[in-house]
PDB file of N, CA and C in Angstrom:
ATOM      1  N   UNK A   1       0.765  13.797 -23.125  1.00  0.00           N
ATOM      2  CA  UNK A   1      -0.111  13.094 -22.215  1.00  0.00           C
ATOM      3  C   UNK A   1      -1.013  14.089 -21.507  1.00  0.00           C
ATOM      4  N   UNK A   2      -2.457  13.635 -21.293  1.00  0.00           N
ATOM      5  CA  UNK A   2      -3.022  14.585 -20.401  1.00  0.00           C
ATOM      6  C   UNK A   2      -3.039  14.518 -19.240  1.00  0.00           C
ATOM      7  N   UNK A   3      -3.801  15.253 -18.536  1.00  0.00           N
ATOM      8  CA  UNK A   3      -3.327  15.641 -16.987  1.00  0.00           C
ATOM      9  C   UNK A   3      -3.661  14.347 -15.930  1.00  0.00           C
ATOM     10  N   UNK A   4      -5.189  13.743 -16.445  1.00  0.00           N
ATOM     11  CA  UNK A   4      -5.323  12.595 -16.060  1.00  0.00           C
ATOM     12  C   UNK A   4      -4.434  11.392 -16.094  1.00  0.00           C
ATOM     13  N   UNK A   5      -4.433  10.901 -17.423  1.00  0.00           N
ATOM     14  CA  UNK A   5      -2.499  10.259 -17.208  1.00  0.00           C
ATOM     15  C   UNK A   5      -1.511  10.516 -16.404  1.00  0.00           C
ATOM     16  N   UNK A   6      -1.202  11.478 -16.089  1.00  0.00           N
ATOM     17  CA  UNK A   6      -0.744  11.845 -15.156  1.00  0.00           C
ATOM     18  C   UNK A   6      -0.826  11.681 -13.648  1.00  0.00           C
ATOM     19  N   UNK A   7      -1.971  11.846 -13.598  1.00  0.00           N
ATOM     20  CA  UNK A   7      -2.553  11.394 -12.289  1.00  0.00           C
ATOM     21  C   UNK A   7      -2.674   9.743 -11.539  1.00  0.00           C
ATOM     22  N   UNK A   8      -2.896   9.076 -12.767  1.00  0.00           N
ATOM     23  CA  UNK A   8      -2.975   7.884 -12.655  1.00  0.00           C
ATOM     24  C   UNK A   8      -1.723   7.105 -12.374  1.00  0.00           C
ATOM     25  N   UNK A   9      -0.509   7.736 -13.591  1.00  0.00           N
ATOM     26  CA  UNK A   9       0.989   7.403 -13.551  1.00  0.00           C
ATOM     27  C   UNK A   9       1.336   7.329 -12.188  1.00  0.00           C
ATOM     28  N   UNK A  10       1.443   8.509 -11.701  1.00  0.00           N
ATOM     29  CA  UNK A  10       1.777   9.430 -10.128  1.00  0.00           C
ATOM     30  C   UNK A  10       0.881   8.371  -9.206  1.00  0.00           C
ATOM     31  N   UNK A  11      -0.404   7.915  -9.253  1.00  0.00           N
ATOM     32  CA  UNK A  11      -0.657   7.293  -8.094  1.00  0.00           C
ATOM     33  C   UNK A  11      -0.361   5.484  -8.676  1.00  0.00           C
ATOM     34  N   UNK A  12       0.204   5.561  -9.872  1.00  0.00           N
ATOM     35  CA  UNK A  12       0.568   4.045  -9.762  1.00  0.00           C
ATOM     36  C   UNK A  12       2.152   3.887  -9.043  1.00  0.00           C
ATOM     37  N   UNK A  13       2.962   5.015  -9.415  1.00  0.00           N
ATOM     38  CA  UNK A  13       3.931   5.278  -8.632  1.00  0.00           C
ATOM     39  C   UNK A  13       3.878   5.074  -6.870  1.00  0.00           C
ATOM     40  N   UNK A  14       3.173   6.152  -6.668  1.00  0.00           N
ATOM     41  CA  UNK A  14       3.109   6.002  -5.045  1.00  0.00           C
ATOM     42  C   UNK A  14       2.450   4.768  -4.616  1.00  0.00           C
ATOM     43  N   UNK A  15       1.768   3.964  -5.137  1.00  0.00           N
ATOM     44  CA  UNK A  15       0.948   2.577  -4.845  1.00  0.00           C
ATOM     45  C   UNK A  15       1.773   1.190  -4.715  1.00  0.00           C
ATOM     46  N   UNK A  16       3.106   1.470  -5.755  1.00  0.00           N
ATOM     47  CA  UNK A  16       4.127   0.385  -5.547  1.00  0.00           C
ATOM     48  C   UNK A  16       4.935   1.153  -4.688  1.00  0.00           C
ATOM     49  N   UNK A  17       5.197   2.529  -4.411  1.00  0.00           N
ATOM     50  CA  UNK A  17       6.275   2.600  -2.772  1.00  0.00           C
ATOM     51  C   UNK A  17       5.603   2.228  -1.677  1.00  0.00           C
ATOM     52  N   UNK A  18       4.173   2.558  -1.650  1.00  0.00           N
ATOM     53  CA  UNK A  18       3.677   2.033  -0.294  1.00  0.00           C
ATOM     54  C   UNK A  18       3.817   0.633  -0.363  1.00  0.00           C
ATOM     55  N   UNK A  19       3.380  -0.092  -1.682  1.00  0.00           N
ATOM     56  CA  UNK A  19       3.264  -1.317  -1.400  1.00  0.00           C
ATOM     57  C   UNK A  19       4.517  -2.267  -0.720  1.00  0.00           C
ATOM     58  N   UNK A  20       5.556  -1.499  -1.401  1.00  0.00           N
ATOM     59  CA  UNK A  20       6.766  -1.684  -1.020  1.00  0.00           C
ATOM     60  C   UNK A  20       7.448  -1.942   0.987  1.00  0.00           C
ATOM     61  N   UNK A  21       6.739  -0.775   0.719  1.00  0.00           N
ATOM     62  CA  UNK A  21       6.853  -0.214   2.196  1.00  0.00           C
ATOM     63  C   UNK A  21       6.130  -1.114   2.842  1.00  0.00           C
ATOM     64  N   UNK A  22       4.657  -1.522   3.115  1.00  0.00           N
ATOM     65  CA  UNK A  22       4.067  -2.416   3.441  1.00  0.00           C
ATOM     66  C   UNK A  22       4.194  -3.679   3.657  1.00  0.00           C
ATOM     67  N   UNK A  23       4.830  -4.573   2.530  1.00  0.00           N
ATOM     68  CA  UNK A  23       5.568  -5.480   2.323  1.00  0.00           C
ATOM     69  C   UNK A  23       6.908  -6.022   3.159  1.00  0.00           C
ATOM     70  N   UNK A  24       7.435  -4.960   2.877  1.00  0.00           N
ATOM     71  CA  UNK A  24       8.780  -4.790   4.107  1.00  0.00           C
ATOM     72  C   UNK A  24       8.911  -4.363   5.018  1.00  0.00           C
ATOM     73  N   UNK A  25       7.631  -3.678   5.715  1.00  0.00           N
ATOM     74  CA  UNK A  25       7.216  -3.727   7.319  1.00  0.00           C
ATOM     75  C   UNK A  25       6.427  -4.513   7.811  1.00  0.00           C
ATOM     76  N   UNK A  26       6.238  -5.679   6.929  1.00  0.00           N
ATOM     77  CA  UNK A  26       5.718  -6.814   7.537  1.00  0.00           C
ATOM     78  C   UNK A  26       6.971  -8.020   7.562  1.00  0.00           C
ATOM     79  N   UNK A  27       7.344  -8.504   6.760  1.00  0.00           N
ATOM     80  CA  UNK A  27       8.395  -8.976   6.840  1.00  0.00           C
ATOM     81  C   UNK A  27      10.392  -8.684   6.957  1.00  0.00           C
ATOM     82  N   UNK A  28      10.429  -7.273   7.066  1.00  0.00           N
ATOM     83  CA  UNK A  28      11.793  -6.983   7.169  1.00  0.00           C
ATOM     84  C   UNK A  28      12.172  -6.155   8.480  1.00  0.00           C
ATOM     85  N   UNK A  29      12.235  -5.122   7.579  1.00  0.00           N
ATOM     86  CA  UNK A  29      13.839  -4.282   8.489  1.00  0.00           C
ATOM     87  C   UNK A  29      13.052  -3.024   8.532  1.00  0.00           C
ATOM     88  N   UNK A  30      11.805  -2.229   8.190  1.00  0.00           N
ATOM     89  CA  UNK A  30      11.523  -0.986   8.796  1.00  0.00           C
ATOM     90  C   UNK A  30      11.227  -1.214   9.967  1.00  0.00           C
ATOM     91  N   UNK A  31      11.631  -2.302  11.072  1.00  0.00           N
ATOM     92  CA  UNK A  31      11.309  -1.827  12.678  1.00  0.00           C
ATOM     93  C   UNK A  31      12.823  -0.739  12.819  1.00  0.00           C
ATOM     94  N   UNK A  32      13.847  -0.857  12.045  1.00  0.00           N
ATOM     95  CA  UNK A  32      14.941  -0.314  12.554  1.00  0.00           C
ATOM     96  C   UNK A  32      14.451   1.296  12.814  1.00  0.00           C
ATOM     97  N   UNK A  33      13.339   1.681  11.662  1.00  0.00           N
ATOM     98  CA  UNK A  33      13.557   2.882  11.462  1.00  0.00           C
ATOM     99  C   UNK A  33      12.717   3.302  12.235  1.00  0.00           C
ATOM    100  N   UNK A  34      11.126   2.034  12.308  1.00  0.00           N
ATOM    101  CA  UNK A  34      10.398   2.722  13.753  1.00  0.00           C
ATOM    102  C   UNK A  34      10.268   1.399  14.209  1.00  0.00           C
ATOM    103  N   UNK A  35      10.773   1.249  15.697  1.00  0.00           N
ATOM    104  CA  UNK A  35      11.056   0.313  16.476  1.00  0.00           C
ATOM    105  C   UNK A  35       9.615  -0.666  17.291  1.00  0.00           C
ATOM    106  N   UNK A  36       8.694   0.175  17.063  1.00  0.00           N
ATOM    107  CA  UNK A  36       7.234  -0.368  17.675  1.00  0.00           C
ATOM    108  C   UNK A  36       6.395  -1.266  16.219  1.00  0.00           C
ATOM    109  N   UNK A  37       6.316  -2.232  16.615  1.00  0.00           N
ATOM    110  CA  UNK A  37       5.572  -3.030  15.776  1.00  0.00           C
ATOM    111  C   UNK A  37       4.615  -2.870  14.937  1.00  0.00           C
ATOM    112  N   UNK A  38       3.877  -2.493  16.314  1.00  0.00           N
ATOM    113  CA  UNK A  38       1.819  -2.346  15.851  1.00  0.00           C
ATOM    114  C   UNK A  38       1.897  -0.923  15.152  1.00  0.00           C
ATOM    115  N   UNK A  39       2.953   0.319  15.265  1.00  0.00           N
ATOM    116  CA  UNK A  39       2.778   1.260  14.788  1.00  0.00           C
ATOM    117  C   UNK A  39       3.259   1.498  13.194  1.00  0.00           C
ATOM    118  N   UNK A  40       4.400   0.332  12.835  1.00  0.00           N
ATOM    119  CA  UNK A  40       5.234   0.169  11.631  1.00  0.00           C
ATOM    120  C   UNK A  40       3.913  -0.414  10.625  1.00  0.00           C
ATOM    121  N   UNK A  41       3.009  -1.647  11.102  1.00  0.00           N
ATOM    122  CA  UNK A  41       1.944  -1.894  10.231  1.00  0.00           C
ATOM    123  C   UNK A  41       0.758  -1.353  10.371  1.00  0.00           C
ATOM    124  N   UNK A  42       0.483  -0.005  11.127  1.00  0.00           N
ATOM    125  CA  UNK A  42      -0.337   0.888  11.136  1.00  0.00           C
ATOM    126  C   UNK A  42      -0.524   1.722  10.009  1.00  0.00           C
ATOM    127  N   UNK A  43       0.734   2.160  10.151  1.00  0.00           N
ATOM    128  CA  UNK A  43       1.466   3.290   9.221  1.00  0.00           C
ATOM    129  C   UNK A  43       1.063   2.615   7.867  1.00  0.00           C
ATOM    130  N   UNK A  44       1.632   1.235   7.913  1.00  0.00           N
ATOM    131  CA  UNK A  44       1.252   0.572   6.358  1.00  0.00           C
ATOM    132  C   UNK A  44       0.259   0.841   6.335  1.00  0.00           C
ATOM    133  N   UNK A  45      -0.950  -0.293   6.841  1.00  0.00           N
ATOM    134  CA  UNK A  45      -2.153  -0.132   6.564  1.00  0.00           C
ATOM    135  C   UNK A  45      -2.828   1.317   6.118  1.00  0.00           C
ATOM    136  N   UNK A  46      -2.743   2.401   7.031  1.00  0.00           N
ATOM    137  CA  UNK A  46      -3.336   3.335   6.172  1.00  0.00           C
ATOM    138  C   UNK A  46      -2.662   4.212   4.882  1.00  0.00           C
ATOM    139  N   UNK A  47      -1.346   4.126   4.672  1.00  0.00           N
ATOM    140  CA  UNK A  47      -0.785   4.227   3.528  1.00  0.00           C
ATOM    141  C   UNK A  47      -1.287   3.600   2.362  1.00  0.00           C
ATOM    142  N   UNK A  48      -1.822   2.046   2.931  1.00  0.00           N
ATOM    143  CA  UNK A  48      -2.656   1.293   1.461  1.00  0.00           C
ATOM    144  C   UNK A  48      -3.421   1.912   1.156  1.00  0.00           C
ATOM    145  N   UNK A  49      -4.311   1.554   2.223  1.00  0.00           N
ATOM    146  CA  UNK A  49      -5.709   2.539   1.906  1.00  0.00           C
ATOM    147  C   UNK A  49      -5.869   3.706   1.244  1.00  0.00           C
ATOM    148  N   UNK A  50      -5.082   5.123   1.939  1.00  0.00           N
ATOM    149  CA  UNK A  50      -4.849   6.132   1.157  1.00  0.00           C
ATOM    150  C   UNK A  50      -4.507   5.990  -0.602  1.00  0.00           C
ATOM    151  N   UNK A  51      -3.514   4.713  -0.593  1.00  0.00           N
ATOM    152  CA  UNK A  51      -2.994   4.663  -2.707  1.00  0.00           C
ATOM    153  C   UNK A  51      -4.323   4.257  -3.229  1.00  0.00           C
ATOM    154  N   UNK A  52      -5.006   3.063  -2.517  1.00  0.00           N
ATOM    155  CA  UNK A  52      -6.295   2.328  -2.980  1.00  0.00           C
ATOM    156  C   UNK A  52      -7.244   3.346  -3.432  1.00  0.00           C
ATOM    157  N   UNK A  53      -7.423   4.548  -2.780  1.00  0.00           N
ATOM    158  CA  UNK A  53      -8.557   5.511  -2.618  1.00  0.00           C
ATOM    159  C   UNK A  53      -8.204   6.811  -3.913  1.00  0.00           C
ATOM    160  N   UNK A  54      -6.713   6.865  -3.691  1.00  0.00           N
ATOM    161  CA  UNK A  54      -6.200   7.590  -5.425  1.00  0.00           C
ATOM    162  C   UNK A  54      -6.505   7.116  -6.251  1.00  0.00           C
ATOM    163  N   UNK A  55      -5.736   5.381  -6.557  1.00  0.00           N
ATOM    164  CA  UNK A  55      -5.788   4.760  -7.900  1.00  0.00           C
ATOM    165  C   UNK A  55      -7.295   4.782  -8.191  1.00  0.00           C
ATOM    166  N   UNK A  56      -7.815   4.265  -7.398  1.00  0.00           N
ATOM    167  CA  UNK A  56      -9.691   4.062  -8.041  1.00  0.00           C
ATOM    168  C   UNK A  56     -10.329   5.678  -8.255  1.00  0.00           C
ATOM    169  N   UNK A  57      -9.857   6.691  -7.970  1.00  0.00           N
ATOM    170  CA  UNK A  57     -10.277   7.944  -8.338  1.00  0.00           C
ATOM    171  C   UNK A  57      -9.649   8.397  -9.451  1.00  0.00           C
ATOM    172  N   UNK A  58      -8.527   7.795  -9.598  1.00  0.00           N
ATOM    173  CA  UNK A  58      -7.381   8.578 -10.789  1.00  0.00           C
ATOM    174  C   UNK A  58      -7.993   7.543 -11.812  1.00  0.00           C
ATOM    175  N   UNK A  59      -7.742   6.120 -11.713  1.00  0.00           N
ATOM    176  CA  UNK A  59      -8.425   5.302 -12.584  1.00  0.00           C
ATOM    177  C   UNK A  59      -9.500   5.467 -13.347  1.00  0.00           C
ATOM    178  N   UNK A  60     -10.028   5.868 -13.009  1.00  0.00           N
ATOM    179  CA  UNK A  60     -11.839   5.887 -13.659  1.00  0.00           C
ATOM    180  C   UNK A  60     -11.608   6.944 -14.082  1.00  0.00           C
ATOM    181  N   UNK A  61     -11.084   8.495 -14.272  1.00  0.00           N
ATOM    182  CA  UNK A  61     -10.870   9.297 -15.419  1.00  0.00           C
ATOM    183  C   UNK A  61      -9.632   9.613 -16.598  1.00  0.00           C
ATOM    184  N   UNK A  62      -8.802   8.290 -16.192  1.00  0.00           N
ATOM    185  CA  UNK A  62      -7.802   7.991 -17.087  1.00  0.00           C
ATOM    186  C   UNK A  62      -8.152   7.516 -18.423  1.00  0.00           C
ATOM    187  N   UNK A  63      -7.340   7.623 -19.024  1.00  0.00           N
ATOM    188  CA  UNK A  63      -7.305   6.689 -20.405  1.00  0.00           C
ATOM    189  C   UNK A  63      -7.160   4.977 -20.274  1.00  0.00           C
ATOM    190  N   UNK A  64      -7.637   4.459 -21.381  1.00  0.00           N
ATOM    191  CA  UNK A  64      -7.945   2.784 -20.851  1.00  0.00           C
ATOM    192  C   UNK A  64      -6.309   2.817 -20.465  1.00  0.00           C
ATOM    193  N   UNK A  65      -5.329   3.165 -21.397  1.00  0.00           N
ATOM    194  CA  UNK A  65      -3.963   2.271 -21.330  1.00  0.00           C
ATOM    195  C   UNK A  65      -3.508   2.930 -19.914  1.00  0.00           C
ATOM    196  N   UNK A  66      -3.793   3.011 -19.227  1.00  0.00           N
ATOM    197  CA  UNK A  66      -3.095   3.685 -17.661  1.00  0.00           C
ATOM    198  C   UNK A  66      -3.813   2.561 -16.962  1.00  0.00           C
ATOM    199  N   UNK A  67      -4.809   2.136 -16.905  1.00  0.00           N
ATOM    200  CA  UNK A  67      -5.062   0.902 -16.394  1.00  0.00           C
ATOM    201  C   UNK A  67      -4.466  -0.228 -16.270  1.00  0.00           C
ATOM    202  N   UNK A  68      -3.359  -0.443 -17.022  1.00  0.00           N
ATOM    203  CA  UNK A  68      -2.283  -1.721 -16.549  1.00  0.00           C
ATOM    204  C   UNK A  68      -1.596  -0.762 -15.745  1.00  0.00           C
ATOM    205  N   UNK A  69      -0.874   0.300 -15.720  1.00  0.00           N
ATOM    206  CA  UNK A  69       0.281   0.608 -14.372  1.00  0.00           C
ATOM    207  C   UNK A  69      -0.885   0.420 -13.096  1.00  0.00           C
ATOM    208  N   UNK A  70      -2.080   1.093 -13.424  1.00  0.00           N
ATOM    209  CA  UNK A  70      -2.935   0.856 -11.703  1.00  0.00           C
ATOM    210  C   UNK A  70      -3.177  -0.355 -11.831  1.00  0.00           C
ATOM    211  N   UNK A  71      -3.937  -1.099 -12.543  1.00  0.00           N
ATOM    212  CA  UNK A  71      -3.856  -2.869 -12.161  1.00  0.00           C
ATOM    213  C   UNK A  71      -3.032  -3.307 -11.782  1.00  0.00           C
ATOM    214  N   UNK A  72      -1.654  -3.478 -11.719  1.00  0.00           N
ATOM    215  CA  UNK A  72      -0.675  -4.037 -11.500  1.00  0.00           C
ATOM    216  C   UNK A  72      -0.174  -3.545  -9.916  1.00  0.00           C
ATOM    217  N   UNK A  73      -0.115  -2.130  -9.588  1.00  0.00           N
ATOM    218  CA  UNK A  73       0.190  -0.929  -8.560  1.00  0.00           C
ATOM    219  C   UNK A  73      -1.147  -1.567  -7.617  1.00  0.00           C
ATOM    220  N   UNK A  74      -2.422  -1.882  -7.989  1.00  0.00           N
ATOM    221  CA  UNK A  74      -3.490  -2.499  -6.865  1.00  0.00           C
ATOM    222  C   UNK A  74      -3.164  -3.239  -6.673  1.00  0.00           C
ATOM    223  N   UNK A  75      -3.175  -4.238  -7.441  1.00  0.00           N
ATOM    224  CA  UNK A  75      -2.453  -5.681  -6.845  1.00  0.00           C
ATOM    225  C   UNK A  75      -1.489  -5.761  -5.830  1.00  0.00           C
ATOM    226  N   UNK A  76      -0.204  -5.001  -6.185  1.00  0.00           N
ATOM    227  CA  UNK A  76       0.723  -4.840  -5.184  1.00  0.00           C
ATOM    228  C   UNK A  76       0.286  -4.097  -3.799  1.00  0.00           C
ATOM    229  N   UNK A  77      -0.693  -3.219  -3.822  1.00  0.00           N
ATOM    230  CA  UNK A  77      -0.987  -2.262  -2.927  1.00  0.00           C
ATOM    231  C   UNK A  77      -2.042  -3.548  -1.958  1.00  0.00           C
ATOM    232  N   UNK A  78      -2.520  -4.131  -2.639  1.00  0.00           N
ATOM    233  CA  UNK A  78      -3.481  -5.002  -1.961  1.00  0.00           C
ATOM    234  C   UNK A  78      -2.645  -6.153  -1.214  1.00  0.00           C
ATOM    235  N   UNK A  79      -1.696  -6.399  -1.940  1.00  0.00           N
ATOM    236  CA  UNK A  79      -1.384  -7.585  -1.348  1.00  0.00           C
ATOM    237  C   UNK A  79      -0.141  -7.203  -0.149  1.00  0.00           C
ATOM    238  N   UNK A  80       0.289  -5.867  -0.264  1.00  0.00           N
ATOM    239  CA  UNK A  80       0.779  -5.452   1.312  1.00  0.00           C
ATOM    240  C   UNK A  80      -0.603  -4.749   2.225  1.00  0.00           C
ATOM    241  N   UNK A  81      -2.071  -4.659   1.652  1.00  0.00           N
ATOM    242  CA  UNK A  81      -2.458  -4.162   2.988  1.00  0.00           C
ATOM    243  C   UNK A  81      -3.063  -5.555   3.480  1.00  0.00           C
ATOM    244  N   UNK A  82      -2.993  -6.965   2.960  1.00  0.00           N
ATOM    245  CA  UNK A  82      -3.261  -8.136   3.483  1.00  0.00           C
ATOM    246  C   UNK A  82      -2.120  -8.474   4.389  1.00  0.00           C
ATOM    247  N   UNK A  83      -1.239  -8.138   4.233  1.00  0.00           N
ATOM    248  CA  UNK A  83       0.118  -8.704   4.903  1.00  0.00           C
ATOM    249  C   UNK A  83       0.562  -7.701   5.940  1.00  0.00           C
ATOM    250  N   UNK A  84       0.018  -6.193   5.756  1.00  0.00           N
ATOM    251  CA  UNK A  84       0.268  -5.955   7.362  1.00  0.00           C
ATOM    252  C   UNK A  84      -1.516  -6.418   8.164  1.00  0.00           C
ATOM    253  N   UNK A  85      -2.278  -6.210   7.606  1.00  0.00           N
ATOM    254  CA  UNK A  85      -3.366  -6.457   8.600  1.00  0.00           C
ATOM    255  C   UNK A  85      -3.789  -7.376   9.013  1.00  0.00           C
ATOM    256  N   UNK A  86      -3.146  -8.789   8.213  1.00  0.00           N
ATOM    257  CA  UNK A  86      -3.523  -9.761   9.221  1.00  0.00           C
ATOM    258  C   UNK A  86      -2.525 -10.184  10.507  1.00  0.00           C
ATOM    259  N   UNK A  87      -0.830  -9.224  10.073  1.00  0.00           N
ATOM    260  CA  UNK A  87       0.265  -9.254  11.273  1.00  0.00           C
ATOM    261  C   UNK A  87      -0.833  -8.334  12.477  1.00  0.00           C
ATOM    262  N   UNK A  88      -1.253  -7.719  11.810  1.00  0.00           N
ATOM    263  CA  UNK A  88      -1.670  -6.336  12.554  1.00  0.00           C
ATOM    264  C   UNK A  88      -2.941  -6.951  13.533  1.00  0.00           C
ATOM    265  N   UNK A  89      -3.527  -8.025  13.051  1.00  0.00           N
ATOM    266  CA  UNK A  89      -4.751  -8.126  13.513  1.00  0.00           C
ATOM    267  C   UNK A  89      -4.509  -9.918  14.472  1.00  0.00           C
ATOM    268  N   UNK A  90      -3.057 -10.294  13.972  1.00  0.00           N
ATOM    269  CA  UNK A  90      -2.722 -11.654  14.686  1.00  0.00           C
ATOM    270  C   UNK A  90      -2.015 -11.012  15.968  1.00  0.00           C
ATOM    271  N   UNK A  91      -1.450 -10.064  15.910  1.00  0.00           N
ATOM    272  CA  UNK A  91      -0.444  -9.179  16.826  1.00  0.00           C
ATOM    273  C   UNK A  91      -1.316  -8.845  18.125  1.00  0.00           C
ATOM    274  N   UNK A  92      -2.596  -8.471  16.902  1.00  0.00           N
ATOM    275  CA  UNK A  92      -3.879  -7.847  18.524  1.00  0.00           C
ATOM    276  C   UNK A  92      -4.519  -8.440  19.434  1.00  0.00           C
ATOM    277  N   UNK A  93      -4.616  -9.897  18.601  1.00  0.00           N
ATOM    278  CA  UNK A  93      -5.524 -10.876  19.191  1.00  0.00           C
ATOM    279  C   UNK A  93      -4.520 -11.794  19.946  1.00  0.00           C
ATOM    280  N   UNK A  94      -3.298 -12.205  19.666  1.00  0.00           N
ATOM    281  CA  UNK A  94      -2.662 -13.034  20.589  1.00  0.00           C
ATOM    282  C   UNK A  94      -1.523 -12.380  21.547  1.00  0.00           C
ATOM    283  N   UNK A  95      -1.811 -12.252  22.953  1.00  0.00           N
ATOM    284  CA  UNK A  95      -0.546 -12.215  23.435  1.00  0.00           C
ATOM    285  C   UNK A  95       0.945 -12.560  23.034  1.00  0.00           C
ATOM    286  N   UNK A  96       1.525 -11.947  23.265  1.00  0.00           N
ATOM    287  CA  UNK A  96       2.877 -11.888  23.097  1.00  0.00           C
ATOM    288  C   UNK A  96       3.444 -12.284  21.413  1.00  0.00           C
ATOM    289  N   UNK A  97       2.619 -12.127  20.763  1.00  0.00           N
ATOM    290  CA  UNK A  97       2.596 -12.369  19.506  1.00  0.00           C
ATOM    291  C   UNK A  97       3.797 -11.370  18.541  1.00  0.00           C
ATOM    292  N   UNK A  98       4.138 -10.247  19.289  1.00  0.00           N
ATOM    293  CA  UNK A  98       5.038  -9.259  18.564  1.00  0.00           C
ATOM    294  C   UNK A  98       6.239  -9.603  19.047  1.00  0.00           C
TER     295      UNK A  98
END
């Protein structure tokens, strides 16, 4: 495999832990590990962003077939930075909302 494959693999990897992560600091149990709300889907949010900003750089000099692990790794990455930012952005706008 070349180095680009590589690159792409590696950020489809890290794109489903954040997403992961994202996902389950909106709906679970990482307050245990950081106890402040707005800072647990902070953390997400720019974790998405950061995989979003790899995959589409690693993507575009990959080989076509590395494009299903990042298609699949965006999707997931997208659909936890929707799910902390609209906690993130319902949290800001309504009192006592956390």
């Amino acid at each position: 495999m070349s180095r680009q494959s590589w690159h792409v693999i590696a950020w489809s990897l890290v794109g489903i832990a954040v997403s992961w992560y994202a996902l389950i600091g909106a709906v679970q149990t990482v307050y245990r590990w950081i106890p402040h709300e707005p800072v647990t889907l902070l953390f997400g949010c720019g974790l998405t962003v950061i995989s979003l900003i790899g995959l589409v750089r690693s993507g575009k000099r990959g080989p076509w077939w590395c494009l299903i692990p990042a298609t699949v790794s965006v999707i997931a990455v997208g659909l936890g930075l929707v799910a902390d930012s609209t906690l993130l952005l319902l949290g800001l706008t309504i009192p006592g909302f956390y």
